[in-house]
Protein backbone atom coordinates (compact mmCIF):
# COMPACT_ATOMS: atom_id res chain seq x y z
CA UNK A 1 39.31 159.69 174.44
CA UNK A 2 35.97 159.34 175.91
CA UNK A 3 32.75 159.67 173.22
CA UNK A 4 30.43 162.50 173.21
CA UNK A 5 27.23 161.26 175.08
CA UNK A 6 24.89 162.42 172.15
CA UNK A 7 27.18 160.16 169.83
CA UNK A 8 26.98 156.82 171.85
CA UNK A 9 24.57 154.54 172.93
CA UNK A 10 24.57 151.68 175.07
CA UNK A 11 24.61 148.32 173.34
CA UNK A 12 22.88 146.82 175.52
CA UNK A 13 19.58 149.24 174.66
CA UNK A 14 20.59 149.26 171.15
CA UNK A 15 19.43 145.85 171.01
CA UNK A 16 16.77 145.39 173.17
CA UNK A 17 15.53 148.79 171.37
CA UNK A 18 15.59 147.25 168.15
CA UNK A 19 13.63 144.05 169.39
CA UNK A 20 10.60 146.19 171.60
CA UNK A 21 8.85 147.25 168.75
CA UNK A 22 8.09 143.80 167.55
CA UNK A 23 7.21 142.80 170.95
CA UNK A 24 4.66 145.42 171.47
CA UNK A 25 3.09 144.92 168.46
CA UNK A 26 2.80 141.14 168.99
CA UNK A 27 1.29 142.30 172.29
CA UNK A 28 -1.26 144.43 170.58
CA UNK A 29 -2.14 142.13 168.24
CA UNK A 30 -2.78 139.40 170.75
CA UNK A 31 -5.09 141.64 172.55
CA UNK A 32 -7.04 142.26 169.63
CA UNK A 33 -7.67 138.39 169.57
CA UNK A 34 -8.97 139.30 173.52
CA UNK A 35 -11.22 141.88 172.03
CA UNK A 36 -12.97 139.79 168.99
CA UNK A 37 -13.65 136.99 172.06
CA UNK A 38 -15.44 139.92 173.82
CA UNK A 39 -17.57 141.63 171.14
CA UNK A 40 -18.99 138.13 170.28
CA UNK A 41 -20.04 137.23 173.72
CA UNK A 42 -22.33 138.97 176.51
CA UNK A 43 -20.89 140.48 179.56
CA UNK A 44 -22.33 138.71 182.75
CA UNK A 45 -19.97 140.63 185.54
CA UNK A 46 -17.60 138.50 187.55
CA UNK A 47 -17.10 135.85 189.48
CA UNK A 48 -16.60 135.24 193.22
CA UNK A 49 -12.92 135.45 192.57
CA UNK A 50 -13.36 138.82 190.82
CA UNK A 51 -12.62 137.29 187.16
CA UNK A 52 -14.43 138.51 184.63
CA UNK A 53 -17.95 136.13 183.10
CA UNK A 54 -18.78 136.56 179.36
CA UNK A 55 -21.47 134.25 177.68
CA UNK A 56 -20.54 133.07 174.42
CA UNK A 57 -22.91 134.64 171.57
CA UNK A 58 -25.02 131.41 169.68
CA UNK A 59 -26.32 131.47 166.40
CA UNK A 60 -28.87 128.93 165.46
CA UNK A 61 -29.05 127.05 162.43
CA UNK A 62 -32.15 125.70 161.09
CA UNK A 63 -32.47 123.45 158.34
CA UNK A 64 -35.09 120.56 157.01
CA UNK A 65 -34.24 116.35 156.92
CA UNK A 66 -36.70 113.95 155.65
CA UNK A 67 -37.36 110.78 158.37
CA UNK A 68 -39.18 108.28 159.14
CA UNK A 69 -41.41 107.47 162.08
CA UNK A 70 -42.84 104.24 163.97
CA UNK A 71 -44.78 103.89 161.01
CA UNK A 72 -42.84 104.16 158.61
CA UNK A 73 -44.25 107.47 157.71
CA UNK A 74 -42.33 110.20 155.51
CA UNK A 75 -42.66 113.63 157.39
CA UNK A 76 -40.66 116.51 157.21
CA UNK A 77 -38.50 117.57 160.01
CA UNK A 78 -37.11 121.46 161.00
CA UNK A 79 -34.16 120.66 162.76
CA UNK A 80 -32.36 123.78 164.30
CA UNK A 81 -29.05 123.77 165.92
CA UNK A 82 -26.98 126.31 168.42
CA UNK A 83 -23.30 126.82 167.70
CA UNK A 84 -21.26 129.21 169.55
CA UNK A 85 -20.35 132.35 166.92
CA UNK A 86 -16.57 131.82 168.44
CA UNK A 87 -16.92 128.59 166.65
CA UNK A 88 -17.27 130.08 162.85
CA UNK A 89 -15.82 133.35 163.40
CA UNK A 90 -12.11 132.89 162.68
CA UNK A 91 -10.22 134.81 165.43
CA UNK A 92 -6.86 137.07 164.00
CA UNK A 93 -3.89 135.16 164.77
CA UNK A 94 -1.79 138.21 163.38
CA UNK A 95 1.98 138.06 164.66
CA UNK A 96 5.09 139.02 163.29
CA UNK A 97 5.99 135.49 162.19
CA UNK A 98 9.54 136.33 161.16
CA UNK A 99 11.90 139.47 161.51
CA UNK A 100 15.26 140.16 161.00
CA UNK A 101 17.43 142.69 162.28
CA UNK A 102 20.49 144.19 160.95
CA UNK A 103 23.08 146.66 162.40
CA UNK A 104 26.39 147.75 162.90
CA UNK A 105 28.34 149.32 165.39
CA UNK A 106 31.40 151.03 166.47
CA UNK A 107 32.90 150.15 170.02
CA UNK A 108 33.24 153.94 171.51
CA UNK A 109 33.77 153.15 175.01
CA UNK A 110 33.72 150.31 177.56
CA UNK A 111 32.75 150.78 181.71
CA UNK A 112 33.22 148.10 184.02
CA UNK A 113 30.74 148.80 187.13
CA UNK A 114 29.99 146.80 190.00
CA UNK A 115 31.22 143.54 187.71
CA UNK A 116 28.75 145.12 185.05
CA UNK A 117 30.36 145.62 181.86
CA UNK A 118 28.53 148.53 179.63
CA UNK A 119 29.46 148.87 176.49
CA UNK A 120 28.92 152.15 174.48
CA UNK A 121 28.57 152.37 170.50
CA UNK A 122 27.61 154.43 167.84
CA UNK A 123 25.71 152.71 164.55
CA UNK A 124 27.48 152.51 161.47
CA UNK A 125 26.24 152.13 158.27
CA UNK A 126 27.13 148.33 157.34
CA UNK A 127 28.95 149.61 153.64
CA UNK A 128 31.25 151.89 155.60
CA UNK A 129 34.78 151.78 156.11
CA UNK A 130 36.13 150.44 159.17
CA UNK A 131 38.09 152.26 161.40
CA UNK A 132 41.68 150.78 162.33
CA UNK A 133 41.38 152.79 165.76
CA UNK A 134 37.49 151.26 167.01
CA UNK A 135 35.93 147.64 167.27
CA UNK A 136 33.01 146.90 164.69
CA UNK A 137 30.40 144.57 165.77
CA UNK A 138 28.10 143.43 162.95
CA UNK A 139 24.60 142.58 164.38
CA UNK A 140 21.62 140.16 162.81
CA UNK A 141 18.86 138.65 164.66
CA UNK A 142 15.83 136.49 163.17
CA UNK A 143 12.92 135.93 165.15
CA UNK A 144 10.02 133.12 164.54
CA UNK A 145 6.40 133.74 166.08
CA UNK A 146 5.16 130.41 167.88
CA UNK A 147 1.88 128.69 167.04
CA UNK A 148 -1.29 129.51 168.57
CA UNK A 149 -1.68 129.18 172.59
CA UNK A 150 -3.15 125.66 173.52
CA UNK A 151 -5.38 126.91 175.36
CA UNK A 152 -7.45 128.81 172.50
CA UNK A 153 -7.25 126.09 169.97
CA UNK A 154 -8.77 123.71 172.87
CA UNK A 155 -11.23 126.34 173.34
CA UNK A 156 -12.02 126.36 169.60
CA UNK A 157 -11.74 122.39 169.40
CA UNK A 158 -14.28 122.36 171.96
CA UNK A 159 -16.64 125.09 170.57
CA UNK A 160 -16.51 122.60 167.82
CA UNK A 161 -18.14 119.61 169.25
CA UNK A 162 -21.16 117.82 171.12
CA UNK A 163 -24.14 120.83 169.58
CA UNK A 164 -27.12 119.57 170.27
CA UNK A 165 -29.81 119.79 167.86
CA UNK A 166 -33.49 120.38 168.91
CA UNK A 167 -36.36 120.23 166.50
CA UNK A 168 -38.90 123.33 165.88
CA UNK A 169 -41.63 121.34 163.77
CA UNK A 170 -42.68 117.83 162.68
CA UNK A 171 -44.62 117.27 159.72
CA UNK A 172 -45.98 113.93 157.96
CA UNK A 173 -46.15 114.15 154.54
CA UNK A 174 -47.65 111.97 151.53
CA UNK A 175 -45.64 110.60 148.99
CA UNK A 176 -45.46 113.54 146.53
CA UNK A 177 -43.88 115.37 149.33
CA UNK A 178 -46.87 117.29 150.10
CA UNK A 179 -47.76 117.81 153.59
CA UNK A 180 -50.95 116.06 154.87
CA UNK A 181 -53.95 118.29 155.52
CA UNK A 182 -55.71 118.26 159.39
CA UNK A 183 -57.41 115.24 159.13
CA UNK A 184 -55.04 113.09 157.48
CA UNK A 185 -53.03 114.07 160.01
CA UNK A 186 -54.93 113.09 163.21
CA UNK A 187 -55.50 110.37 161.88
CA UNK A 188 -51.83 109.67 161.70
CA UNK A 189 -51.12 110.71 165.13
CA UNK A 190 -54.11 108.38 166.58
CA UNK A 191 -52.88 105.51 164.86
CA UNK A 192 -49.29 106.34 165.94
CA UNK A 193 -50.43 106.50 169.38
CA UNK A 194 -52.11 103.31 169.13
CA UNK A 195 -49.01 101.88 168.15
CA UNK A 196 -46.71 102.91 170.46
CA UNK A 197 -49.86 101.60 173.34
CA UNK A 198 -49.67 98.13 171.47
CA UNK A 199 -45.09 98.01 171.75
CA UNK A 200 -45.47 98.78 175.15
CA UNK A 201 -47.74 96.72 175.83
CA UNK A 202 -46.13 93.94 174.14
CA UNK A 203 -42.80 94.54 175.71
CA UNK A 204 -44.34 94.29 179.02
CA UNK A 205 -46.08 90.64 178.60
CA UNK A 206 -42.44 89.67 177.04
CA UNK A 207 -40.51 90.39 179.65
CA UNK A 208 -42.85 88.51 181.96
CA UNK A 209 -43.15 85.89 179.93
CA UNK A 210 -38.84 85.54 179.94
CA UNK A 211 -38.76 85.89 183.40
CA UNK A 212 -42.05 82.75 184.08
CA UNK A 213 -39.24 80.54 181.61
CA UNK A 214 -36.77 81.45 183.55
CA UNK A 215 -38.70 80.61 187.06
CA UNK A 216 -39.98 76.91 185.75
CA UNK A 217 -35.86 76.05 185.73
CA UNK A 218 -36.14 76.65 189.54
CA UNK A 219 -37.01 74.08 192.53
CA UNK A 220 -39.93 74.68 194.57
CA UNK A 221 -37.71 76.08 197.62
CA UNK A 222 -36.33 78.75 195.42
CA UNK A 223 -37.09 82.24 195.31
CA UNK A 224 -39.99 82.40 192.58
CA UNK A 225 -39.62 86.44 190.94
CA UNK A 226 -42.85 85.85 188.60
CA UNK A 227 -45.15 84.28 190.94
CA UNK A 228 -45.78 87.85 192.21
CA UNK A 229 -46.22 89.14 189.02
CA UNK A 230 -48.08 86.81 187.07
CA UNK A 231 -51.58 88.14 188.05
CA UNK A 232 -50.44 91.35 186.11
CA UNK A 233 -50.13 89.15 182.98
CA UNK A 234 -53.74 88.39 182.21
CA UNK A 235 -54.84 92.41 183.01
CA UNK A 236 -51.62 93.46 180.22
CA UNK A 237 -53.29 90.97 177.34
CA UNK A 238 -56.93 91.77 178.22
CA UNK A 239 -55.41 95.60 177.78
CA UNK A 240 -53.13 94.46 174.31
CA UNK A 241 -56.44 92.66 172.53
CA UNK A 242 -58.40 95.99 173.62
CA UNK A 243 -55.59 98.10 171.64
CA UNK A 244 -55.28 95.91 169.00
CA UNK A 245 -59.05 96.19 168.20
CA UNK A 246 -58.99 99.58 168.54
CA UNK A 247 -56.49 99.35 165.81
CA UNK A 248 -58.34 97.19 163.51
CA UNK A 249 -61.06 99.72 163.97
CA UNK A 250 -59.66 102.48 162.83
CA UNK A 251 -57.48 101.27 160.37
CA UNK A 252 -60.75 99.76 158.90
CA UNK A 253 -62.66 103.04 159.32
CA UNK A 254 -60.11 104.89 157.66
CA UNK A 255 -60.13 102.42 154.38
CA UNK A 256 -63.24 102.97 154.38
CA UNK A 257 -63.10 106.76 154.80
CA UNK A 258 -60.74 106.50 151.64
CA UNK A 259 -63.05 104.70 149.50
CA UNK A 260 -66.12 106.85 149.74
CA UNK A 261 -63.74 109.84 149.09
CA UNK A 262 -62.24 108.11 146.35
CA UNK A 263 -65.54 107.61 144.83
CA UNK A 264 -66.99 110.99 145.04
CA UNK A 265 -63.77 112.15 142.69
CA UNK A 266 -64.36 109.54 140.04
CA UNK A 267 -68.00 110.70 140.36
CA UNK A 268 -67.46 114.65 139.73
């Protein structure tokens, strides 16, 4: 006897009814994941291939480290760094990570079409009785959610390295951890200066005096590299005693500086 059409259902759809709902919300909460990508970027149109461009939102981070400089002075340094928000903000991996399924059914009917089997059935509740006149098929189905796509955790690994940091300020301070007033300061940056003048300088006349060692190893018939040069050798030491009395000078003008003020304190 052939099953009322309101009573039966085919098993096929019973099942793949039963798993749709879990699909689409996986689905909807992966697009949500698209969404939070979007709000923290800017929209810059598309591409010549029609793809959508977003720029990724930055946040900087600015924050103070004590260092050192050529001279070995303390000074205060604003460091401030740009970091993708994508990078901090952690993006909703929501998915059903396990379901389970239960059913039962009663075999009402079976068609054979076209090699197609279709099988019609009517749920049962799982405590009932079973009927001596109708298959029962007892259904259960687990599902697992995978891990997060490899692409977006290689985005987010990537996000996560190589910022660059850039620094907003420099300032020299004494030893109290004050910061030194306009003078002091210029006067640090001049001798500073002065310095660097004097290790370039320095690194210049070493060089060429490696490569005349190097040269007095060699026969007259071969290729001399510092005979060329070595008129340049006597103009960089005239220029490295000028620097270095320019450095004695000051440093002795400053001492000096520091005395008088020094005395006028004890003074008042």
């Amino acid at each position: 006897m052939q099953a009322e059409a309101r009573s039966r259902v085919n098993l096929r759809q019973l099942v793949y009814g039963s798993l749709e709902p879990i699909i689409e919300a996986n689905a909807q909460m992966s697009q949500s994941m698209v969404d939070t990508i979007f709000k923290f970027s800017d929209d810059k149109g598309h591409d010549d291939d029609g793809y959508p461009v977003v720029q990724l939102k930055t946040l900087q981070l600015v924050y103070d480290q004590l260092r050192h400089d050529d001279l070995d002075m303390l000074y205060s340094e604003k460091i401030g760094l740009e970091i993708p928000l994508l990078s901090i903000i952690p993006l909703s991996g929501l998915k059903v990570s396990k379901s389970k399924i239960q059913f039962s059914t009663e075999v009402q009917e079976i068609e054979y079409n076209n090699g197609k089997v279709d099988i019609y059935t009517k749920v049962a509740a799982s405590e009932s009785d079973r009927s001596a006149q109708s298959s029962r098929i007892d259904f259960e189905i687990e599902m697992e959610s995978d891990p997060v796509a490899e692409g977006l955790a290689r985005l987010i690994d990537q996000l996560g390295q190589n910022f660059v940091p850039t620094i907003h300020e420099k300032s020299p301070i004494d030893l109290d951890g004050n910061k030194l007033d306009d003078e002091d300061r210029q006067n640090h940056e001049t001798r500073k200066e002065l310095y660097r003048q004097e290790q370039r300088l320095a690194r210049l006349i070493s060089q060429l005096t490696g490569i005349q060692r190097s040269d007095e190893d060699k026969t007259e018939e071969d290729f001399s590299v510092y005979k060329p040069l070595e008129a340049y050798k006597d103009t960089l030491n005239k220029k490295l005693a000028e620097v270095r009395k320019k450095i004695l000078e000051h440093d002795i003008v400053h001492e000096l500086s520091l005395d008088e003020e020094s005395s006028k304190q004890t003074e008042e």
